[in-house]
N, C-alpha and C. Protein backbone atom coordinates (compact mmCIF):
# COMPACT_ATOMS: atom_id res chain seq x y z
N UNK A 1 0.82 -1.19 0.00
CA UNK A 1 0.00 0.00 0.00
C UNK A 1 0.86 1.26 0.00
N UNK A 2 1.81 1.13 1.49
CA UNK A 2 2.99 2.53 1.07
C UNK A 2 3.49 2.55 -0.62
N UNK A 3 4.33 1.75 -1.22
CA UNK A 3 4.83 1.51 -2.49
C UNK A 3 4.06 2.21 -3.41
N UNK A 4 2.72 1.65 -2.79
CA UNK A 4 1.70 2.06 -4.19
C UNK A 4 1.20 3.62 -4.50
N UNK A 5 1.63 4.64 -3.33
CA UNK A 5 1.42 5.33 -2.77
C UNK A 5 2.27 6.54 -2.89
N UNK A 6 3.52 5.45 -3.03
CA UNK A 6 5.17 6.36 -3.39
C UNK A 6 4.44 6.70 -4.66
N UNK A 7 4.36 5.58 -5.54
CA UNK A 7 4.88 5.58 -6.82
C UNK A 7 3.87 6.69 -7.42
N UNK A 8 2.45 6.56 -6.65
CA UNK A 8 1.59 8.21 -7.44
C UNK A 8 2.60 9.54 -7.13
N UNK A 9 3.34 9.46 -6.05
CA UNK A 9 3.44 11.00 -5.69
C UNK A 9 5.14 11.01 -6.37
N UNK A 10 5.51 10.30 -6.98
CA UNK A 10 6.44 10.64 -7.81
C UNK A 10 6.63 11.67 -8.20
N UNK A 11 5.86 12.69 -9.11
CA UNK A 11 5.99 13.43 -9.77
C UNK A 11 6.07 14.59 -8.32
N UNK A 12 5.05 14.64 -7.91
CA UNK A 12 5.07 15.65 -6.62
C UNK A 12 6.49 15.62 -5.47
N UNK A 13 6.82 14.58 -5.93
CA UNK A 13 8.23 14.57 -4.95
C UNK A 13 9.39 14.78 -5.95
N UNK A 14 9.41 15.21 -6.67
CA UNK A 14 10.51 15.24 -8.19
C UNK A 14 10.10 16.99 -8.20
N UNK A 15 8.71 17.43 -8.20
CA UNK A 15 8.73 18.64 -8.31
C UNK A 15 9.22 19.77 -6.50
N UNK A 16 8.83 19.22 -5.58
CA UNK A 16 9.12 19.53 -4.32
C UNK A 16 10.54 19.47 -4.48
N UNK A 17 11.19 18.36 -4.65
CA UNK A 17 13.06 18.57 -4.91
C UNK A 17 13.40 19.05 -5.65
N UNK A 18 13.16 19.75 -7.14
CA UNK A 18 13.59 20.88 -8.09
C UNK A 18 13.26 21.82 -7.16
N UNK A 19 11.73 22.18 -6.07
CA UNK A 19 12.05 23.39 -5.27
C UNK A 19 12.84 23.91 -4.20
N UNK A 20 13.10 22.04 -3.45
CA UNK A 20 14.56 22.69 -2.42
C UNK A 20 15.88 22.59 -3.03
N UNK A 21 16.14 22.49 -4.43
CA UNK A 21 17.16 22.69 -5.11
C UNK A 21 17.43 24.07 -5.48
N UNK A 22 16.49 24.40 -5.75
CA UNK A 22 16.20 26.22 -6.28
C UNK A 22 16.34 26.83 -4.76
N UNK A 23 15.36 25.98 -3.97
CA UNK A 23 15.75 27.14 -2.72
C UNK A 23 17.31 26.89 -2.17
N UNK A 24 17.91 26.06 -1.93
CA UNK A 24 19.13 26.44 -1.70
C UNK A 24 20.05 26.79 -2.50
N UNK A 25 19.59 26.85 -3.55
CA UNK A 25 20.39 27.31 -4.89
C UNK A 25 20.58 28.83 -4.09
N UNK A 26 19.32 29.19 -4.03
CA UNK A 26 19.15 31.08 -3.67
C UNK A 26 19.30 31.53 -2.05
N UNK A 27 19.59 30.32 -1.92
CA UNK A 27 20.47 30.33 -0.33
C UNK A 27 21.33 30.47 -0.72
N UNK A 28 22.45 29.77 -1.13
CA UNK A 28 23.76 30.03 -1.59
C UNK A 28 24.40 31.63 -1.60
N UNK A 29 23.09 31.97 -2.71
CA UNK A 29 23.35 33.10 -3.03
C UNK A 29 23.58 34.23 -2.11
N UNK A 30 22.39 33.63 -1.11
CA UNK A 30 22.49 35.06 0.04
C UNK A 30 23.37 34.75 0.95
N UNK A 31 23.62 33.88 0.92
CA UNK A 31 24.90 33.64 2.13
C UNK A 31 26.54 33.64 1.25
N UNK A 32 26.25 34.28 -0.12
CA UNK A 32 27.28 34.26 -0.92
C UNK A 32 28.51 33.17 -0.99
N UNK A 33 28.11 32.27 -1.25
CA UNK A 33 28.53 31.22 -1.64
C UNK A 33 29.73 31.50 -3.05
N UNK A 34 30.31 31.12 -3.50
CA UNK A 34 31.34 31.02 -4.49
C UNK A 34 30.13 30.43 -5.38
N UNK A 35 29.33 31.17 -6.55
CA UNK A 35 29.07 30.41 -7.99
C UNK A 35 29.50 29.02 -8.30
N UNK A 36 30.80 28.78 -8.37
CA UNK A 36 31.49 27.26 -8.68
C UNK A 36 30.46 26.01 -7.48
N UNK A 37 30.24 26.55 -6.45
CA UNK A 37 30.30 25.79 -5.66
C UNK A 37 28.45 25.72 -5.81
N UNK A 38 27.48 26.36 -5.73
CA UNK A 38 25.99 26.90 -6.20
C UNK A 38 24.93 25.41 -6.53
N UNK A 39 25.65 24.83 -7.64
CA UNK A 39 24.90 23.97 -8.74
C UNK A 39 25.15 22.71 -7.55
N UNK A 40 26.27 22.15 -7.00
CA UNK A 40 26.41 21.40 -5.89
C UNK A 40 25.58 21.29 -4.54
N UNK A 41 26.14 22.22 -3.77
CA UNK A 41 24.84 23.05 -3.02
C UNK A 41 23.66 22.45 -2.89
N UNK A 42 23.24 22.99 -4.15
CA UNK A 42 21.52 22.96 -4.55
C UNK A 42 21.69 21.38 -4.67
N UNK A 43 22.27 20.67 -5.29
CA UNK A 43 22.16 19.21 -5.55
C UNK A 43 21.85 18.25 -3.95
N UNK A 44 22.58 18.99 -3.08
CA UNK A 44 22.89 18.66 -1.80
C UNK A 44 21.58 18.44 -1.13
N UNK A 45 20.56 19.92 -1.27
CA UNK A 45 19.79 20.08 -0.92
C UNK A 45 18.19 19.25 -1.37
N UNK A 46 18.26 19.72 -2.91
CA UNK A 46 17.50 18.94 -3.42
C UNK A 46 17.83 16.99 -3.14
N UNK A 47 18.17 16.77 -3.24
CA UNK A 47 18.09 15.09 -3.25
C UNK A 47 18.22 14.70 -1.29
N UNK A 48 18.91 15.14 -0.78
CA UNK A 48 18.24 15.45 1.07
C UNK A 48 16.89 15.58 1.05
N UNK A 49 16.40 16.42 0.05
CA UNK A 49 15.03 16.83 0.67
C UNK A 49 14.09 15.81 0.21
N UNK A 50 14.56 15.13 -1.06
CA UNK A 50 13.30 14.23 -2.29
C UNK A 50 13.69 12.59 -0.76
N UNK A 51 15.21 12.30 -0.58
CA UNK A 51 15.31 11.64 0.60
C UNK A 51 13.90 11.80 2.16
N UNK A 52 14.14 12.63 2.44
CA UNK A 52 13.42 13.15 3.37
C UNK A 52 11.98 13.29 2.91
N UNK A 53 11.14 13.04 1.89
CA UNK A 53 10.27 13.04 1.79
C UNK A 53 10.12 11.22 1.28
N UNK A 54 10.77 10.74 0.98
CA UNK A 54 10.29 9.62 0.47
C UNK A 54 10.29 8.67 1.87
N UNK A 55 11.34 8.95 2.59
CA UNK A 55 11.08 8.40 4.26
C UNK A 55 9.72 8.78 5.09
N UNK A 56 9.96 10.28 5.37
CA UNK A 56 8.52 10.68 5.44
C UNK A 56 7.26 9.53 5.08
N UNK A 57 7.42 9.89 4.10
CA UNK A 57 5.83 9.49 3.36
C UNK A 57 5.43 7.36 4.42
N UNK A 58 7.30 7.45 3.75
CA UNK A 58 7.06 5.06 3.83
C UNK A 58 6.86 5.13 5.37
N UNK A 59 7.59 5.80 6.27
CA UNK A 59 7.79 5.66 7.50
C UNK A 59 6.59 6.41 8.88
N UNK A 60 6.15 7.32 7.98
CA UNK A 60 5.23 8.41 8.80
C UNK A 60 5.81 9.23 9.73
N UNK A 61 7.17 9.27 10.09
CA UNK A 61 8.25 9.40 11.07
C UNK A 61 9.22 10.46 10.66
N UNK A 62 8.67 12.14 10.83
CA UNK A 62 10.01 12.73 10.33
C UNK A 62 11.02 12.93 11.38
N UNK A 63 11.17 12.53 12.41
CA UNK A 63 13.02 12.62 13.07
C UNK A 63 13.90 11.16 12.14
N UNK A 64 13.08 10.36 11.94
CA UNK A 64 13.42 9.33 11.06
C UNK A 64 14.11 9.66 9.81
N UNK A 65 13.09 10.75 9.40
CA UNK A 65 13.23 11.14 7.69
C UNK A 65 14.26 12.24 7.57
N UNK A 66 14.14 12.61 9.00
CA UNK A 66 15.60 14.20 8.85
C UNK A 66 16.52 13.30 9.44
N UNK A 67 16.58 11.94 9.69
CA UNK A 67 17.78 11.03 10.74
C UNK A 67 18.29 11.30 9.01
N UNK A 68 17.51 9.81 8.10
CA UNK A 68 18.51 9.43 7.10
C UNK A 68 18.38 10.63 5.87
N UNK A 69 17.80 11.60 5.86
CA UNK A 69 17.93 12.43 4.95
C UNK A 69 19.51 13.25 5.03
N UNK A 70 19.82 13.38 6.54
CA UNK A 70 20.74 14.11 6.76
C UNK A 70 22.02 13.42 6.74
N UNK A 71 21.88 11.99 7.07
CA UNK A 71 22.94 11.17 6.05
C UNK A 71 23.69 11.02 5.23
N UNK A 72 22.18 11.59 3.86
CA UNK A 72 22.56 11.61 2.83
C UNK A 72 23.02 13.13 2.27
N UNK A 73 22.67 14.05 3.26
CA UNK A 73 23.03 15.53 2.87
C UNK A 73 24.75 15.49 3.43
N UNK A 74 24.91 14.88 4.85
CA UNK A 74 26.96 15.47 5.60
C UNK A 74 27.18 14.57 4.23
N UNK A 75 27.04 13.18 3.96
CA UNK A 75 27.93 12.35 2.97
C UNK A 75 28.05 12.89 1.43
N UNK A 76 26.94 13.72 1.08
CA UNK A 76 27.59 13.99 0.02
C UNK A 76 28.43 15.53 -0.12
N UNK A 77 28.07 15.79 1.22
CA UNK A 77 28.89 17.14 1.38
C UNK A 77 30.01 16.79 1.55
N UNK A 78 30.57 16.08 2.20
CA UNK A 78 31.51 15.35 2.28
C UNK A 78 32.76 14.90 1.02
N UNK A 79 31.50 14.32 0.16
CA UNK A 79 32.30 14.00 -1.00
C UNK A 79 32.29 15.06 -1.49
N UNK A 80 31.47 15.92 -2.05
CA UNK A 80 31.53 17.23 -2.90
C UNK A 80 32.89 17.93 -2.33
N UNK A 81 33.28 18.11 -0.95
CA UNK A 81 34.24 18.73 -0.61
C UNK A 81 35.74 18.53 -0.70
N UNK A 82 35.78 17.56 -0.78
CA UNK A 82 36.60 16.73 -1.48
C UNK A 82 37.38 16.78 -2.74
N UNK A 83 35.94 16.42 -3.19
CA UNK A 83 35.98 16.91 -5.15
C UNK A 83 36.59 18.18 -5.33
N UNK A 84 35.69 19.01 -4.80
CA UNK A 84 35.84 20.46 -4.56
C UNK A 84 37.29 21.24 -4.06
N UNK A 85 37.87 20.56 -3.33
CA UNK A 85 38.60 21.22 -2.17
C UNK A 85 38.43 22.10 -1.88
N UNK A 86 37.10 21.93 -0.77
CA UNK A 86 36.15 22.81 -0.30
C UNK A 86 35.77 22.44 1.10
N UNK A 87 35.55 23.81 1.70
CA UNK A 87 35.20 23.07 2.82
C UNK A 87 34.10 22.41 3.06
N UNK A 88 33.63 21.56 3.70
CA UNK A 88 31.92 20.57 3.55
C UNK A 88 30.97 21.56 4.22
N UNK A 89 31.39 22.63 4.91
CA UNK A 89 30.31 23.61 5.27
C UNK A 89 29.88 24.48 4.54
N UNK A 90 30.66 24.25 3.42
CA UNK A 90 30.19 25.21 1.93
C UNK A 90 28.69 24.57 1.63
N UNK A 91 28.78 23.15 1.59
CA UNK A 91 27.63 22.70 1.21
C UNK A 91 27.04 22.09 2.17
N UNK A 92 27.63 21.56 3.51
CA UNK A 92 26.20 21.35 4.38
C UNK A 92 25.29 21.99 5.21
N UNK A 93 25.86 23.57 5.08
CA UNK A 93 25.18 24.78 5.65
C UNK A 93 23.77 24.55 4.35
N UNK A 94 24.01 25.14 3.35
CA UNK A 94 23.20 25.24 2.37
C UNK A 94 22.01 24.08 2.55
N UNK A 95 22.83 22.71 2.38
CA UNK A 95 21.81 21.68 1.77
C UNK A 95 21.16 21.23 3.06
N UNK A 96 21.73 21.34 4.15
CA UNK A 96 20.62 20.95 5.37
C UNK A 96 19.88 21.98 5.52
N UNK A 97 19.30 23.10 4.76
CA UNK A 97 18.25 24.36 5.17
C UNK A 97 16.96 23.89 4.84
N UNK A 98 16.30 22.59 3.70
CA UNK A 98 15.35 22.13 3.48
C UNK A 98 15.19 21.62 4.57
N UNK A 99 15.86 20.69 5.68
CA UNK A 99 15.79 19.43 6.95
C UNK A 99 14.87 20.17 8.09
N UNK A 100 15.79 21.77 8.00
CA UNK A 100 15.59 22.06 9.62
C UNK A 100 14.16 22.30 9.63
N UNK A 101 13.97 21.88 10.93
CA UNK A 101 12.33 22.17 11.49
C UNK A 101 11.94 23.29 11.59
N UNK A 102 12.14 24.21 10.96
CA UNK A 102 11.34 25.58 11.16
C UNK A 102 9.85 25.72 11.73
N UNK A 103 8.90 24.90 10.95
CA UNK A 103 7.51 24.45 10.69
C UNK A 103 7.38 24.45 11.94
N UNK A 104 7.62 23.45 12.27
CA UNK A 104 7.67 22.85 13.86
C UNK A 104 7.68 23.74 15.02
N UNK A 105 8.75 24.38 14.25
CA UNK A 105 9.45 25.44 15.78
C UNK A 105 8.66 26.76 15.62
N UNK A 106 7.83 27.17 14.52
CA UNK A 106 6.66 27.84 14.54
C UNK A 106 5.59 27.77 15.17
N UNK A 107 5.09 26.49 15.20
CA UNK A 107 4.25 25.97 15.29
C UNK A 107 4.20 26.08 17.22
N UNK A 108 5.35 25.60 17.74
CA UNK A 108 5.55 25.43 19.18
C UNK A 108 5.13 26.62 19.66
N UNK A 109 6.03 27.78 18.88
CA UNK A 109 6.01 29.13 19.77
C UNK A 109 4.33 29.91 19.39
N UNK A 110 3.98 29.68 18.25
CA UNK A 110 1.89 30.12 17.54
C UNK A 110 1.29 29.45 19.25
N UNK A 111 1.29 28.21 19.10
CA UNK A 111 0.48 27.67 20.21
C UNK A 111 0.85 27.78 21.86
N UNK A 112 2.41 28.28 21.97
CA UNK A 112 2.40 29.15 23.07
C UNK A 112 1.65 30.34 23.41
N UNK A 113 1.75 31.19 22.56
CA UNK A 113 1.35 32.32 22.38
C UNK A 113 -0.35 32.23 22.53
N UNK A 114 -0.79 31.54 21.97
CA UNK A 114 -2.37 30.85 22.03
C UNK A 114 -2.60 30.49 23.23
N UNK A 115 -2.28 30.40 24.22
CA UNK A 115 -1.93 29.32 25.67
C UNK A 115 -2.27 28.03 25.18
N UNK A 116 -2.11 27.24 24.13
CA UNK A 116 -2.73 26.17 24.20
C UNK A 116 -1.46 24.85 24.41
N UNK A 117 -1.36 25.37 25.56
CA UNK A 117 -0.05 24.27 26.26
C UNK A 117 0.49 22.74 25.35
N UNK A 118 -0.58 22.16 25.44
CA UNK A 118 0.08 20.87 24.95
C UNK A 118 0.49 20.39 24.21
N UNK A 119 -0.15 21.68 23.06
CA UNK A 119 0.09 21.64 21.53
C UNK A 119 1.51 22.23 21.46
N UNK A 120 1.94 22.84 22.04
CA UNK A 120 2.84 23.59 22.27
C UNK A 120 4.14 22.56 22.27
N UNK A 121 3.98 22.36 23.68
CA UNK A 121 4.70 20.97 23.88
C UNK A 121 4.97 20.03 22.89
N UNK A 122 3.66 19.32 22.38
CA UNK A 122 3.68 18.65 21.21
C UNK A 122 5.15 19.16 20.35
N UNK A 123 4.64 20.01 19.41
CA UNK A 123 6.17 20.98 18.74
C UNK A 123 7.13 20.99 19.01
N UNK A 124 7.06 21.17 20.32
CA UNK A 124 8.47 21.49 20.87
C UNK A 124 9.48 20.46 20.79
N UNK A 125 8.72 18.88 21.39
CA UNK A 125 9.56 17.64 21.03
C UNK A 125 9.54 17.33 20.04
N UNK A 126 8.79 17.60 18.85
CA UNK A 126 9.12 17.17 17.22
C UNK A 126 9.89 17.68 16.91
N UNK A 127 10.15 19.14 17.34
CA UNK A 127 11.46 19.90 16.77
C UNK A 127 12.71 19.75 16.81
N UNK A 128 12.65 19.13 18.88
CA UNK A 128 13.75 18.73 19.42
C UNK A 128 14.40 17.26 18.95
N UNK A 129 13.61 16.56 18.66
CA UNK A 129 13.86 14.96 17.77
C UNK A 129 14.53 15.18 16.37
N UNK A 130 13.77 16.12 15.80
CA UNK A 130 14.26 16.07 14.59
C UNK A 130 15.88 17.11 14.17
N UNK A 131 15.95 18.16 15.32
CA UNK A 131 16.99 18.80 15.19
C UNK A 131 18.14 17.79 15.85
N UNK A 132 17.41 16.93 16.96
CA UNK A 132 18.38 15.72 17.19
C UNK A 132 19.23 14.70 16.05
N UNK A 133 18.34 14.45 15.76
CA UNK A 133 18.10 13.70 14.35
C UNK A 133 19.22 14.27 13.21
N UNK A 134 19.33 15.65 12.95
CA UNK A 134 19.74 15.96 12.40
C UNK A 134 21.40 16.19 12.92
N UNK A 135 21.20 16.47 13.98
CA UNK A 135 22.97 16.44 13.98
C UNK A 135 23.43 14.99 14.60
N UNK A 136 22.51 14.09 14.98
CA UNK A 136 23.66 12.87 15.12
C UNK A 136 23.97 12.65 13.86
N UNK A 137 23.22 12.47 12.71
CA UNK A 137 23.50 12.46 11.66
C UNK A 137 25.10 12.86 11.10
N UNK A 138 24.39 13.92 11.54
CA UNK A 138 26.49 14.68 10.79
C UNK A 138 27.45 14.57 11.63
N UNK A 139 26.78 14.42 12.97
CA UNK A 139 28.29 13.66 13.64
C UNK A 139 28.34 12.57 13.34
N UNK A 140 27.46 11.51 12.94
CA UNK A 140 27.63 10.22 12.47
C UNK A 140 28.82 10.20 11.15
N UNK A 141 28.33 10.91 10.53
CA UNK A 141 29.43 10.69 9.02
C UNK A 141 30.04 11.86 9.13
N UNK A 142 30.75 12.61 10.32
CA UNK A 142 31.69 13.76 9.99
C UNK A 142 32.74 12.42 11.03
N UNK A 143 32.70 11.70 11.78
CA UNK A 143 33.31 10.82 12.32
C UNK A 143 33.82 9.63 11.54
N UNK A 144 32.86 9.33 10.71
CA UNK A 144 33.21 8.04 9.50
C UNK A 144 34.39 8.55 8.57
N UNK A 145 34.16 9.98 8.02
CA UNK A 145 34.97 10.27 6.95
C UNK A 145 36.50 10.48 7.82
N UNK A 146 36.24 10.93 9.79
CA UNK A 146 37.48 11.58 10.07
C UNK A 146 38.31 10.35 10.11
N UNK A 147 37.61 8.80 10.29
CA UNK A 147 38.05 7.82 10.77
C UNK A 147 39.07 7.22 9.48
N UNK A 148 38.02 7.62 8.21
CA UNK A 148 39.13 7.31 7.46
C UNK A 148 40.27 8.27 6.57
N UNK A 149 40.33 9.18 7.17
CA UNK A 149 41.03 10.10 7.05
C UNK A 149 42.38 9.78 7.68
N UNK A 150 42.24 9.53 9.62
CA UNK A 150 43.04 9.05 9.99
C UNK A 150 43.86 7.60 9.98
N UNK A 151 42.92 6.64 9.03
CA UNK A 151 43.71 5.43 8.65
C UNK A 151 44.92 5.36 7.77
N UNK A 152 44.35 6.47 6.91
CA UNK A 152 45.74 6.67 5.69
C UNK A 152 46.87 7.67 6.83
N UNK A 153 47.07 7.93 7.20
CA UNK A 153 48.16 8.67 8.14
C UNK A 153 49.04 7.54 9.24
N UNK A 154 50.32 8.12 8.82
CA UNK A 154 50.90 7.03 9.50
C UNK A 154 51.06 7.63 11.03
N UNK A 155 51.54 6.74 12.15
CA UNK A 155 51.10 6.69 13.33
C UNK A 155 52.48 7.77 13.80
């Protein structure tokens, strides 16, 4: 039933990732990014985000979907930086801006403001899971890449 489910919203998840491609494309921009580096970036972002929605959707679970989305955003920042000889915060500033919970963390402080406590609360731990979520993530693979960084180095 999930599968069957993916496969309609294809197109809607192909068009949502051309938009967090564009939007961090024009992130880049405002945080003036180097041009060379722009088209990457955005790649970073967009395919994190089409990630993060296709978890979403199978799992119902977004600290889940910002866990392995953000995976896939430090690792290819990672490699891009590399490629690049660049630093990986060139592109994992940019491409994790689709992940972060903004929504969420709106949402917490609207229904504070409302007094409507629980809802509040509610937010507050989706935000906190998923911003969790998001940096074990990049300490997960900013540790993998340091690990093998330090294997090639002699002792």
């Amino acid at each position: 039933m999930v599968i069957h489910g993916l496969l309609q919203m294809i197109p809607q998840i192909m068009i949502r990732s051309l938009g967090a491609f564009l939007a961090v494309m024009s992130f880049g921009l405002i945080l003036e990014l180097p041009k060379k580096y722009l088209f990457h970036a955005g790649a970073v972002g967009g395919l994190g985000w089409m990630v993060y929605l296709i978890v979403e959707k199978c799992s119902r679970s977004g600290p889940m979907a910002a866990f392995l989305s953000s995976l896939v955003i430090a690792g290819m920042s990672h490699i891009f930086a590399r490629q690049k000889k660049a630093p990986v915060t060139v592109f994992l500033v940019a491409g994790i801006l689709p992940s972060v919970p903004g929504a969420s963390i709106y949402r917490c402080v609207y229904y504070m403001i409302r007094n409507a406590g629980m809802l509040s609360n509610n937010y507050l731990v989706e935000t906190l899971k998923i911003a969790g979520a998001i940096a074990m993530a990049v300490f997960f693979i900013d540790s993998l890449f340091r690990l093998g960084q330090d294997r090639g180095k002699p002792m």
